[in-house]
Structures are given as structure tokens and as C-alpha cells.
C-alpha atoms as a PDB file:
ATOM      1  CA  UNK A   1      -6.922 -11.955  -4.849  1.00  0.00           C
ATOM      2  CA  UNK A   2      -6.067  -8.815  -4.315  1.00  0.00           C
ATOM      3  CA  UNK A   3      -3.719  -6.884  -1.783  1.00  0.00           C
ATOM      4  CA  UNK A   4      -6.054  -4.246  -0.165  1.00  0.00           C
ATOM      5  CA  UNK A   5      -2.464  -3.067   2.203  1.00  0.00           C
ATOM      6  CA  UNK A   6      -0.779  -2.080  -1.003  1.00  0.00           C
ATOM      7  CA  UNK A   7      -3.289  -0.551  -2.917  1.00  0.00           C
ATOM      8  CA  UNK A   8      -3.968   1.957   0.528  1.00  0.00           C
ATOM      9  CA  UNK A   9      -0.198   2.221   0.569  1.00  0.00           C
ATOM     10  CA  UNK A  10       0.246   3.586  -3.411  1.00  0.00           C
ATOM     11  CA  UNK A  11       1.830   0.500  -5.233  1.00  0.00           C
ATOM     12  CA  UNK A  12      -1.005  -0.202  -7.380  1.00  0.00           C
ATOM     13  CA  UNK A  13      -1.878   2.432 -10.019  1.00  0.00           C
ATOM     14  CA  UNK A  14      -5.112   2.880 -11.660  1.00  0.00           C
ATOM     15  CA  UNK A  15      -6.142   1.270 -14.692  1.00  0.00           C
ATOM     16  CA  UNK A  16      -5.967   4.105 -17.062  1.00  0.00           C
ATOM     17  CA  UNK A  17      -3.607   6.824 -14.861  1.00  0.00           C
ATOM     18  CA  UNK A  18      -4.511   9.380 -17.892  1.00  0.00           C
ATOM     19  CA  UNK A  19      -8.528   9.224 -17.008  1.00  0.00           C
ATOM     20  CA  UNK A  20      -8.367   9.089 -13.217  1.00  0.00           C
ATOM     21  CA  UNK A  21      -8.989  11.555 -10.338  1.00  0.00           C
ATOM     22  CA  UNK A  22      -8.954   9.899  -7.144  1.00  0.00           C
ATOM     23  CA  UNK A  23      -7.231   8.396  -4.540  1.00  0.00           C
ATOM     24  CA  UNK A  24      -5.975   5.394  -3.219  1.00  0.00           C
ATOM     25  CA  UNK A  25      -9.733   4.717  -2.080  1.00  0.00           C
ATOM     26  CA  UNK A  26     -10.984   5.052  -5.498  1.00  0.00           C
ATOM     27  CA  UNK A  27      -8.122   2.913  -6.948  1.00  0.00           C
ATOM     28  CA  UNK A  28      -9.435   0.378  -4.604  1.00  0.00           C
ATOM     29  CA  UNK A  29     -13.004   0.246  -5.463  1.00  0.00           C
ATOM     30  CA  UNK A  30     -11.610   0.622  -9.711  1.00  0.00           C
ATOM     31  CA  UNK A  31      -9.648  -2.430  -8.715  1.00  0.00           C
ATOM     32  CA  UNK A  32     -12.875  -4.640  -7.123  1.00  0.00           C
ATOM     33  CA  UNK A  33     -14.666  -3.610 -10.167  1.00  0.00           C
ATOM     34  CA  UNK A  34     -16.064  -7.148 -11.927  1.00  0.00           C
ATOM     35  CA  UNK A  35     -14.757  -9.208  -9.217  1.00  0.00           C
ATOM     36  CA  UNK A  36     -16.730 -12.047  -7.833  1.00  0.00           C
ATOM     37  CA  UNK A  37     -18.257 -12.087  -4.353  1.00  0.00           C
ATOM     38  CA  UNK A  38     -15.033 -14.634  -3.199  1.00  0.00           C
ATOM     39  CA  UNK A  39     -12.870 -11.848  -4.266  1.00  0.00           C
ATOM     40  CA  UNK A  40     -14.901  -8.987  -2.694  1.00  0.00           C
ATOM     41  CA  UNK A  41     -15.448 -10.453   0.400  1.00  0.00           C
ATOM     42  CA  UNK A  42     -11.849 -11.279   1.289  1.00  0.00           C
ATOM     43  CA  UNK A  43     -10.957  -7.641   0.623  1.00  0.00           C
ATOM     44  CA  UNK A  44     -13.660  -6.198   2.802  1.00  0.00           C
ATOM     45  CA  UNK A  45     -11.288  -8.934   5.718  1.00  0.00           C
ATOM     46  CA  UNK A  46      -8.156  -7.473   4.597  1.00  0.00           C
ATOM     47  CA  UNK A  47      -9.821  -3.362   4.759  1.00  0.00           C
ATOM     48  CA  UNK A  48     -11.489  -4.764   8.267  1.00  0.00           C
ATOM     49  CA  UNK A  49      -7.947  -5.570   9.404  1.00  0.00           C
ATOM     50  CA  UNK A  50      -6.419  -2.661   8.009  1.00  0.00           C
ATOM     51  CA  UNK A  51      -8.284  -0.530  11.148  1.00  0.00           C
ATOM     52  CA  UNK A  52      -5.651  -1.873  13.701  1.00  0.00           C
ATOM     53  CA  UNK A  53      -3.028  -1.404  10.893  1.00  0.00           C
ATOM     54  CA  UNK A  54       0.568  -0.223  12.671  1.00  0.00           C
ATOM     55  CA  UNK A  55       0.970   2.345   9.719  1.00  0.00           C
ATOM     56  CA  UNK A  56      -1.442   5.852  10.454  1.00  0.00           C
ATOM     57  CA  UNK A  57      -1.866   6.359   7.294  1.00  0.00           C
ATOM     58  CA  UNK A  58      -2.857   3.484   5.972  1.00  0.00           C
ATOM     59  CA  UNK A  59      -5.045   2.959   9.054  1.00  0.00           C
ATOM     60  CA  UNK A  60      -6.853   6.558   8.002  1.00  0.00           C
ATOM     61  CA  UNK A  61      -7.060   5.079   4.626  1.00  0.00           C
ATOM     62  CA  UNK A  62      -8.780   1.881   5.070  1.00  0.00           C
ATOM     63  CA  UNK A  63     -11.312   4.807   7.258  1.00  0.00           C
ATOM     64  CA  UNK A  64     -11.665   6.662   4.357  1.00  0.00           C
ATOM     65  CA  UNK A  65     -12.500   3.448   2.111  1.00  0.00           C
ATOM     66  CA  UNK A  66     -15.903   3.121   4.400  1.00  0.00           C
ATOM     67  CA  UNK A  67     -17.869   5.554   1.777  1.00  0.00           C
ATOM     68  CA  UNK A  68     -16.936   3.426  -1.050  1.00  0.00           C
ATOM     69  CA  UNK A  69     -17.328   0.229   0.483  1.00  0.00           C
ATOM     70  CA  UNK A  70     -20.428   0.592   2.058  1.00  0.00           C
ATOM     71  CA  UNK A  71     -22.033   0.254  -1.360  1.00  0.00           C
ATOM     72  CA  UNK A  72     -20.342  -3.387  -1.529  1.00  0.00           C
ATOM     73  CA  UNK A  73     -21.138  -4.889   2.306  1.00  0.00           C
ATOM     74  CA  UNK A  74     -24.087  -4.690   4.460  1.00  0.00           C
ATOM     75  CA  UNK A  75     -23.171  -1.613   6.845  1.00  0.00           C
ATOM     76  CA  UNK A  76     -23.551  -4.238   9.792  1.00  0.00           C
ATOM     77  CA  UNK A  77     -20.323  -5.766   9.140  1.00  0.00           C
ATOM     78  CA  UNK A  78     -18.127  -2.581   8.826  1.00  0.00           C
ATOM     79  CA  UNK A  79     -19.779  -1.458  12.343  1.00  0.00           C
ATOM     80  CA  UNK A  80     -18.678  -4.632  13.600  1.00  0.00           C
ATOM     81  CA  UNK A  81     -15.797  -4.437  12.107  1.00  0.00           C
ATOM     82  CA  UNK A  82     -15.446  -0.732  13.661  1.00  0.00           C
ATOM     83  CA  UNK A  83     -16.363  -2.005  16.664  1.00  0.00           C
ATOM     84  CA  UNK A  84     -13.912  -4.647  16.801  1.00  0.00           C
ATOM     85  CA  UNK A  85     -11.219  -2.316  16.268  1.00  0.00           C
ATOM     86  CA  UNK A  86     -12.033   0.742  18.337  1.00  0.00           C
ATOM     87  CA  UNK A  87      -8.865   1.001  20.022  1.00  0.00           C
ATOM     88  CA  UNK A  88      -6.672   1.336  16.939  1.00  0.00           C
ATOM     89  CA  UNK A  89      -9.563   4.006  15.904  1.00  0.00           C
ATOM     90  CA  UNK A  90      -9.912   5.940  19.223  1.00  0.00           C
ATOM     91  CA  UNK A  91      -6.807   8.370  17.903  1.00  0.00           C
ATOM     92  CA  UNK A  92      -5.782  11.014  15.408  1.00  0.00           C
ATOM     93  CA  UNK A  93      -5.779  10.597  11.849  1.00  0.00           C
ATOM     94  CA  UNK A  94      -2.775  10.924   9.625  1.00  0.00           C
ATOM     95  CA  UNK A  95      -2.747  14.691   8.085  1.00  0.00           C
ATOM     96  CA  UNK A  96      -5.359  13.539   5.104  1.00  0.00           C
ATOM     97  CA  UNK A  97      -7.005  16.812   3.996  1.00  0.00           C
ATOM     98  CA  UNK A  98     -10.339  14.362   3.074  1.00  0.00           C
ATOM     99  CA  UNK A  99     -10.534  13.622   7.029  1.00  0.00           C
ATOM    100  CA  UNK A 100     -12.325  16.532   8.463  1.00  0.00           C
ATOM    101  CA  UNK A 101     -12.544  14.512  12.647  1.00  0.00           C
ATOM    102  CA  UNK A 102      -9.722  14.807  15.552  1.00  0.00           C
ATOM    103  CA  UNK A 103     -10.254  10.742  15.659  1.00  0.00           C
ATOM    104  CA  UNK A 104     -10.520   7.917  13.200  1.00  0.00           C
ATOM    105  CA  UNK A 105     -13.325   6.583  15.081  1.00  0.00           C
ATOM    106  CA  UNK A 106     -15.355   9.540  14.454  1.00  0.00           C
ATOM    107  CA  UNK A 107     -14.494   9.740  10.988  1.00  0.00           C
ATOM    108  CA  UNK A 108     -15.735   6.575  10.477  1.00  0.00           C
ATOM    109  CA  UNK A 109     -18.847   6.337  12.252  1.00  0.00           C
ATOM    110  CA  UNK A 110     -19.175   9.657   9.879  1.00  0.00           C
ATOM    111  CA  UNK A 111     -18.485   7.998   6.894  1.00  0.00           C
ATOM    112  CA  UNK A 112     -20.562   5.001   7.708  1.00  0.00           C
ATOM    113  CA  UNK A 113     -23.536   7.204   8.773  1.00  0.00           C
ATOM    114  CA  UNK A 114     -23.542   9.730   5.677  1.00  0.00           C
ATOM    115  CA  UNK A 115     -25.455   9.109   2.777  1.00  0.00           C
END
């Protein structure tokens, strides 16, 4: 399985670092590619859990996954999954120049709402 918290936090490195022009986000979807539906869903968990994460900046991260991962999950579960965690999301994001809201919770109902 893999380790959604350290691929948000920069320890995993994409597949072919010569070819690639993300982020950590993008890393993270690279890394689900060809992976079963066991695999998948236990990542979408770990990103879910990764909303109340202690660490800003991974906690903007996992926010900024929501465009990617929307394509993978039914957007029902990451608005539960938002909704669950609205506390840890009802505050300012790390410094990411990608987040363009004053709270994470607005950045992600953004990213979960745009196309």
C-alpha cells in the first residue's frame, strides 16, 4: 500500500524525475497509477485523514489533492470527508502559491466544485 503522508510530505520522487512537472499532488496520482481499487481506496482513507493532519502543509496538500482525486472517488465521499473534518479546514493555508483562498475549507469546496 502506499503512504499518502509521505508522498504530500516530499519523500517519494516521481517515477521518471527527468520527465516530470508537478507537485507532490501529481506524484501522488503518478504513484496510484495501475493500482487496484483495494489500493486506491485505502489512499483516498489516508488523503481523508490527512485534512485534520497536525502539519499545515501537508494538511493544504491533501486540499490541493481534491482536483486530482476527484477523478478516482465519487465527489460524495470527499464532501463527507470535508465535512467530517471542517474544523482542521476552517483556517489558513500554508503559503502554497497553487492555493488562491484565506481558508482550506474554501479551497476545497473550490477544488471539489470546479470542473
Amino acid at each position: 500500500m502506499l503512504d499518502v503522508r509521505n508522498i504530500l510530505d516530499g519523500q517519494v520522487w516521481p517515477r521518471n524525475v527527468h520527465d516530470f512537472g508537478g507537485d507532490v499532488t501529481d506524484i501522488l496520482m503518478e504513484q496510484l497509477e495501475g493500482c487496484g481499487s483495494a489500493t486506491i481506496d485505502d489512499a483516498m482513507q489516508q488523503l481523508f485523514q490527512l485534512f485534520e493532519d497536525e502539519n499545515l502543509l501537508i494538511r493544504s496538500y491533501a486540499v490541493l489533492a481534491i482536483s486530482n482525486i476527484k477523478k478516482l472517488v465519487d465527489e460524495s465521499m470527499v464532501h463527507s470527508a470535508l465535512e467530517h473534518s471542517v474544523a482542521s479546514l476552517k483556517v489558513a493555508p500554508a503559503p502554497i502559491w497553487q492555493i488562491s483562498h484565506s481558508t482550506l475549507w474554501d479551497e476545497a469546496i473550490f477544488r471539489l466544485t470546479v470542473g
